[in-house]
Protein backbone atom coordinates (compact mmCIF):
# COMPACT_ATOMS: atom_id res chain seq x y z
CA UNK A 1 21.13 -21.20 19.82
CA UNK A 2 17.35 -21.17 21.07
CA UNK A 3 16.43 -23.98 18.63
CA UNK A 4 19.85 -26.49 20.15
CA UNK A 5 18.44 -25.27 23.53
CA UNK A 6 14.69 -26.27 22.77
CA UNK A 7 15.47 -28.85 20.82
CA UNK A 8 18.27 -30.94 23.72
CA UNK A 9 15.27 -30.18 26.53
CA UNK A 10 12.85 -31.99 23.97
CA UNK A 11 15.25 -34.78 23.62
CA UNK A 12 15.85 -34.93 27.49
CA UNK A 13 11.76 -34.69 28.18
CA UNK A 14 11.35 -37.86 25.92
CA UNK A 15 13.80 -39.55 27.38
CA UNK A 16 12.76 -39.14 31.04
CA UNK A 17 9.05 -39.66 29.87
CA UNK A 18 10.30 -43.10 29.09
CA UNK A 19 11.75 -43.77 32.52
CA UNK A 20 9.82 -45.40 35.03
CA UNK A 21 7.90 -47.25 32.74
CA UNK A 22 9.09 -50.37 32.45
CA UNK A 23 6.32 -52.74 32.33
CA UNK A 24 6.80 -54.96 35.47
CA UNK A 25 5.42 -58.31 35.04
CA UNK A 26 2.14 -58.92 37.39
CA UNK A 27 2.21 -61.17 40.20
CA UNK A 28 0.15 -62.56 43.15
CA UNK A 29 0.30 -64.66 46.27
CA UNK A 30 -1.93 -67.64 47.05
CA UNK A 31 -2.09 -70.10 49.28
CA UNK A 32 -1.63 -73.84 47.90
CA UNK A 33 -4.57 -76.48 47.73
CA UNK A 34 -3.08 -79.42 45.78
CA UNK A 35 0.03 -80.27 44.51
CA UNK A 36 0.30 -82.41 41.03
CA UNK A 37 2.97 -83.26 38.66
CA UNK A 38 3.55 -80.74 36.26
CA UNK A 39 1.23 -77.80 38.49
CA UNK A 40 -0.47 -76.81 41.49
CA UNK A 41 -3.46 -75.43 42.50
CA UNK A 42 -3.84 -72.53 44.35
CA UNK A 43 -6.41 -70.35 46.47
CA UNK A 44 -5.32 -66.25 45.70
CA UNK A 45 -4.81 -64.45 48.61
CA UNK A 46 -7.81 -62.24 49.74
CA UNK A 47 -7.87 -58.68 47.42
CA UNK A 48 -6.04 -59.87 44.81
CA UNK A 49 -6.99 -59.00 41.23
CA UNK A 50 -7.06 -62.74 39.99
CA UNK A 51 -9.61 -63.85 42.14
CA UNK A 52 -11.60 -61.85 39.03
CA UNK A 53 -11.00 -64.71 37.14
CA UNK A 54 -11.37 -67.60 39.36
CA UNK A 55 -11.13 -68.51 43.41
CA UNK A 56 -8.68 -71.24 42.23
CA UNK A 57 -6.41 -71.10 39.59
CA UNK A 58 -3.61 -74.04 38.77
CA UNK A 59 -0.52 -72.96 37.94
CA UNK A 60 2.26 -74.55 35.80
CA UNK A 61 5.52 -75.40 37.62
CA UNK A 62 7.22 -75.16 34.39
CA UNK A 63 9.08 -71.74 35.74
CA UNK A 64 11.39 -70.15 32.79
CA UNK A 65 13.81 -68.45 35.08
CA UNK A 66 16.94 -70.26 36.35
CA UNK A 67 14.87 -69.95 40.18
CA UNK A 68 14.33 -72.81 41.40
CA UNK A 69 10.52 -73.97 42.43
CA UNK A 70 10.45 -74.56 45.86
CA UNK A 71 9.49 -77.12 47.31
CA UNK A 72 5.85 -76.74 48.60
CA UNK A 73 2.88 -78.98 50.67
CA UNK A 74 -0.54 -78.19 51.12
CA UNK A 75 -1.01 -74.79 53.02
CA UNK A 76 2.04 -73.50 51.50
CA UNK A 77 2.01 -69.48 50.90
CA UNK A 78 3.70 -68.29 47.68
CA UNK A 79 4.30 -65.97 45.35
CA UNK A 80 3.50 -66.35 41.44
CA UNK A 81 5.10 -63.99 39.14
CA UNK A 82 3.37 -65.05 35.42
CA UNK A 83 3.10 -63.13 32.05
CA UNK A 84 -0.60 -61.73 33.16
CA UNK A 85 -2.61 -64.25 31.34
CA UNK A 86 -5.73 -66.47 32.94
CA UNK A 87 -6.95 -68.92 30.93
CA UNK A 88 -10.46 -68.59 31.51
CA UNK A 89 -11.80 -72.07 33.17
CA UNK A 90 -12.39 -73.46 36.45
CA UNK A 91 -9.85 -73.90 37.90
CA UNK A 92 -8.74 -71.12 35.81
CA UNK A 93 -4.76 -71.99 34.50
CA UNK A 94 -1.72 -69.90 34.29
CA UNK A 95 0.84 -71.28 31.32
CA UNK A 96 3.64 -68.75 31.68
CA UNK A 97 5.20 -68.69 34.91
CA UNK A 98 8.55 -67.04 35.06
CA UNK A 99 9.33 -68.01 39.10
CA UNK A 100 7.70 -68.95 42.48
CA UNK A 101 8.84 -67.97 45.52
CA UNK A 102 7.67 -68.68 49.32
CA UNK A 103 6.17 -66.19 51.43
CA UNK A 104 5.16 -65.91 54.77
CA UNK A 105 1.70 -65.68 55.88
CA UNK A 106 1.74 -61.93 56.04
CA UNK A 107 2.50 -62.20 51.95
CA UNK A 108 6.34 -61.39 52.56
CA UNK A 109 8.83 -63.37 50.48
CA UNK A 110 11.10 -65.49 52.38
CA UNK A 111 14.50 -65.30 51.24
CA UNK A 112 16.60 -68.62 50.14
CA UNK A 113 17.74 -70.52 52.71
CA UNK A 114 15.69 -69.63 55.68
């Protein structure tokens, strides 16, 4: 009975372990500089872990979820969520978007609509 006891709180342990780490994919909010076809290029937002890589970075508006890209100007603020990868250039380039959203100046996303 010890060993079904032992072995069903090993079982649950592994299974919680697992729990919570979903890998979420990375994002970052910049500010946008230029605006071109298929991209644009933007300025990262002070503290943000991609300005490691490059104080502009043009990112592909080829999004692959079903969210729409919003429209944007110059001086737009949004949100990139991409599959972590920075080509390394200048401007660096980010491929693999999966959405953009708007956010405010404060770096809060702006919900649909508003």
């Amino acid at each position: 009975m010890k060993r079904i006891v032992s072995l069903v709180l090993l079982l649950c342990m592994i299974f919680l372990a697992g729990c919570g780490n979903e890998a979420k994919n990375p994002y970052f909010n910049a500010t946008v500089l230029e605006i071109s076809e298929n991209s644009v290029l933007v300025a990262p937002f002070e503290g943000a872990e991609e300005l490691k890589s490059a104080d502009q970075i043009d990112v592909s508006t080829a999004v692959q979820s079903t969210h729409e890209v919003p429209q944007m100007e110059v001086g737009t603020t949004i949100r990139i969520v991409y599959n972590g990868d920075i080509a390394e250039s200048y401007p660096a380039q980010i491929n693999t978007v999966f959405a953009i959203y708007l956010v405010d100046e404060a770096g809060e996303l702006i919900e649909d609509g508003e």
